[in-house]
C-alpha atoms as a PDB file:
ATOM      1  CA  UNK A   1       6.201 -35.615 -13.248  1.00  0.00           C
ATOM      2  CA  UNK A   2       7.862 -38.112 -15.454  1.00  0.00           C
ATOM      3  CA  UNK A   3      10.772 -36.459 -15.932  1.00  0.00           C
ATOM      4  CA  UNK A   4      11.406 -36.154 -12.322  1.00  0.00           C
ATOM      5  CA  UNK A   5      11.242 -40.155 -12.395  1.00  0.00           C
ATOM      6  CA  UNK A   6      13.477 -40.517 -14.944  1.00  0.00           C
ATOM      7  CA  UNK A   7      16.206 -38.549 -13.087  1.00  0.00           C
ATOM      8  CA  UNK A   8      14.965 -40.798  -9.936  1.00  0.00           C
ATOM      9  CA  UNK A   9      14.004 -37.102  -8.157  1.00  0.00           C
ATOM     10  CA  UNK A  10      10.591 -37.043  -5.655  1.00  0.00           C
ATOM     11  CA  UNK A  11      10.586 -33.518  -5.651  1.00  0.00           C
ATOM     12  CA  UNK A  12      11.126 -30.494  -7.797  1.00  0.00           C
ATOM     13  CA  UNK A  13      14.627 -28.081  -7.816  1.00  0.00           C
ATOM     14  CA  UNK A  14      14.249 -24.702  -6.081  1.00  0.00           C
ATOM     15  CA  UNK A  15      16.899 -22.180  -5.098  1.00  0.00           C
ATOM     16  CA  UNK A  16      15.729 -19.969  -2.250  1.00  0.00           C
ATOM     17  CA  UNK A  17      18.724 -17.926  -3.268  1.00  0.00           C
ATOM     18  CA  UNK A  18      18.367 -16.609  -6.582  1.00  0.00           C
ATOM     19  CA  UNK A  19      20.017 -13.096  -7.586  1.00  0.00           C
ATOM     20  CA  UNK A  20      19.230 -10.851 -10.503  1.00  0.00           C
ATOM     21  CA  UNK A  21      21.173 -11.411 -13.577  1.00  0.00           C
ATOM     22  CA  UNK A  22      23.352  -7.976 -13.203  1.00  0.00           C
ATOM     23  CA  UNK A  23      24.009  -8.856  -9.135  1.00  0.00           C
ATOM     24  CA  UNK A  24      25.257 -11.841  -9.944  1.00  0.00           C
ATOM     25  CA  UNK A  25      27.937 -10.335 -13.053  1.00  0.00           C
ATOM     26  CA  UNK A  26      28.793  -7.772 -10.504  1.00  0.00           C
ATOM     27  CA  UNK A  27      29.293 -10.696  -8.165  1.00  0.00           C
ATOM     28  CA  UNK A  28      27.672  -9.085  -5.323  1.00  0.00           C
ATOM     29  CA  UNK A  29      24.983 -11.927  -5.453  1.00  0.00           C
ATOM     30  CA  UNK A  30      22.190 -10.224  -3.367  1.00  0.00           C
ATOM     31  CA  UNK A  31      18.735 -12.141  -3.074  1.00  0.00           C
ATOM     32  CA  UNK A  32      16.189 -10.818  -5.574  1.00  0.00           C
ATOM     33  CA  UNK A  33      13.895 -10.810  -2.718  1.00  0.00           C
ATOM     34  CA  UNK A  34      16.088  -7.806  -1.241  1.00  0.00           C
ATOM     35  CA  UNK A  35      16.481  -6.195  -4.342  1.00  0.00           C
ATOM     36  CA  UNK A  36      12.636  -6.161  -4.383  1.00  0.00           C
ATOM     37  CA  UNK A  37      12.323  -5.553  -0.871  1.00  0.00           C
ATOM     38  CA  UNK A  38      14.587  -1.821  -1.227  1.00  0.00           C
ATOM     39  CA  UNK A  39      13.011  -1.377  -4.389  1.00  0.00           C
ATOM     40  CA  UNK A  40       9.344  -1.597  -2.865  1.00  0.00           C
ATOM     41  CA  UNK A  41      10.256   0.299   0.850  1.00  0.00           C
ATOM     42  CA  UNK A  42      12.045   3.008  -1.401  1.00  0.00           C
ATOM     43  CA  UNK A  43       8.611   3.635  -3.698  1.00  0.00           C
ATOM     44  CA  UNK A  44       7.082   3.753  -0.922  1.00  0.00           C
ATOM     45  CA  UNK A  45       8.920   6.631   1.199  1.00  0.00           C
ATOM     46  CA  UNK A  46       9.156   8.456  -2.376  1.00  0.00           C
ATOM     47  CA  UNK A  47       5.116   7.830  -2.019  1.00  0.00           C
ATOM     48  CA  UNK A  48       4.980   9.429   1.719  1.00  0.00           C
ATOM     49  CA  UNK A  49       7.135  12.478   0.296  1.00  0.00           C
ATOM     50  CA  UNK A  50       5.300  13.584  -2.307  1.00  0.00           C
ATOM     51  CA  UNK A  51       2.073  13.144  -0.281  1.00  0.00           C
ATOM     52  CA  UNK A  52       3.702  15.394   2.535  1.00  0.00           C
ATOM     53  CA  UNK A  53       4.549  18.156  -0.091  1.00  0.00           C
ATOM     54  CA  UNK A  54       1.389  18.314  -2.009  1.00  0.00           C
ATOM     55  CA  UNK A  55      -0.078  18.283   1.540  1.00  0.00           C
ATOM     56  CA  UNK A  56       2.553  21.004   2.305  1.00  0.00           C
ATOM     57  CA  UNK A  57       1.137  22.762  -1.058  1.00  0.00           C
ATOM     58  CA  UNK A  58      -2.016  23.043  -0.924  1.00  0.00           C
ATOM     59  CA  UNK A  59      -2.277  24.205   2.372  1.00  0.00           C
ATOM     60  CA  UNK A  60       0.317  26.755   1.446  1.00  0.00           C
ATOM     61  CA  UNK A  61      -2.308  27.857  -1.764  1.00  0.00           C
ATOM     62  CA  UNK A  62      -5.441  27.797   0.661  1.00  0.00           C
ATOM     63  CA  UNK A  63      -4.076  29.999   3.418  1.00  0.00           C
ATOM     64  CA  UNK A  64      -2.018  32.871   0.944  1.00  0.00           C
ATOM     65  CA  UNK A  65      -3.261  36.294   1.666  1.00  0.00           C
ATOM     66  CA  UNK A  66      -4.628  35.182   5.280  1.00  0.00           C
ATOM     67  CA  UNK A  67      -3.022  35.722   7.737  1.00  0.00           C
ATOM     68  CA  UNK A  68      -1.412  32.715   8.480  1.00  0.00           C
ATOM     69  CA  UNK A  69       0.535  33.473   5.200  1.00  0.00           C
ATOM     70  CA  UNK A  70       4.376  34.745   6.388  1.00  0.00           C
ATOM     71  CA  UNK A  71       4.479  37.849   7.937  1.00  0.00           C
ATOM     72  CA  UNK A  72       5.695  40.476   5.613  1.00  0.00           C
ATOM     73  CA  UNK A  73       8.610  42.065   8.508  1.00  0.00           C
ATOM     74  CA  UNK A  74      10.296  38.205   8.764  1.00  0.00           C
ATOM     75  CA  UNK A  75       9.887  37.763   4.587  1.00  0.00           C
ATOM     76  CA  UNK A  76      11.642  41.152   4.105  1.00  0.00           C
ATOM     77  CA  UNK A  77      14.199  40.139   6.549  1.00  0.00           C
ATOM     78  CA  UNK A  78      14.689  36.860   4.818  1.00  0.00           C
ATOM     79  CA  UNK A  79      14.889  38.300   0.987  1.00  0.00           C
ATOM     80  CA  UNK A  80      17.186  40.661   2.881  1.00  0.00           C
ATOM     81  CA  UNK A  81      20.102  37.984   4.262  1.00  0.00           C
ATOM     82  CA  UNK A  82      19.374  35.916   0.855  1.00  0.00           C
ATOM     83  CA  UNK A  83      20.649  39.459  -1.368  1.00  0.00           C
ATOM     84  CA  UNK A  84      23.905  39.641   1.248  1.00  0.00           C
ATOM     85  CA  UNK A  85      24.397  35.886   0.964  1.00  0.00           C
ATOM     86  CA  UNK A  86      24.409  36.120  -2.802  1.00  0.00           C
ATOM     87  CA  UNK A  87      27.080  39.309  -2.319  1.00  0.00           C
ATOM     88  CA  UNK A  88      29.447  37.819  -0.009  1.00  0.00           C
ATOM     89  CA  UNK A  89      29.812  34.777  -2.750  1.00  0.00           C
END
């Protein structure tokens, strides 16, 4: 490029180092490839949860009323410990 003549450069500027605007006014100056990095891996184990519980769901909707749904002696016992929990607050 001409301009890179002028300033009597043979190659171009680059920072492998460069931080997001708000990083680098905290002054905490971490790489905007981490940023992205976190960013990304957090979407994606926010992807693998919601997966897992819509899994969880569904299965939960196909198998109510069979009898793999929760036996109605351990659910009475349950609603029974939540009602004394709730008492003994």
């Amino acid at each position: 490029m001409p301009w890179q003549r002028w300033l009597g450069r043979t190659s171009t500027f680059h920072s492998s180092r460069r931080t997001t605007p708000s990083a680098r006014n905290r002054g905490e100056g971490i790489p905007a490839t981490t940023l992205v990095r976190e960013a990304i891996e957090g979407w994606i184990d926010d992807q693998k949860a919601k997966r897992l519980r819509d899994e969880i769901a569904a299965y939960a909707l196909e198998m109510a009323g069979t009898s793999a749904d929760l036996d109605p002696e351990l659910e009475a016992a349950a609603a029974a410990e939540l009602k004394a929990a709730a008492e003994r607050k």
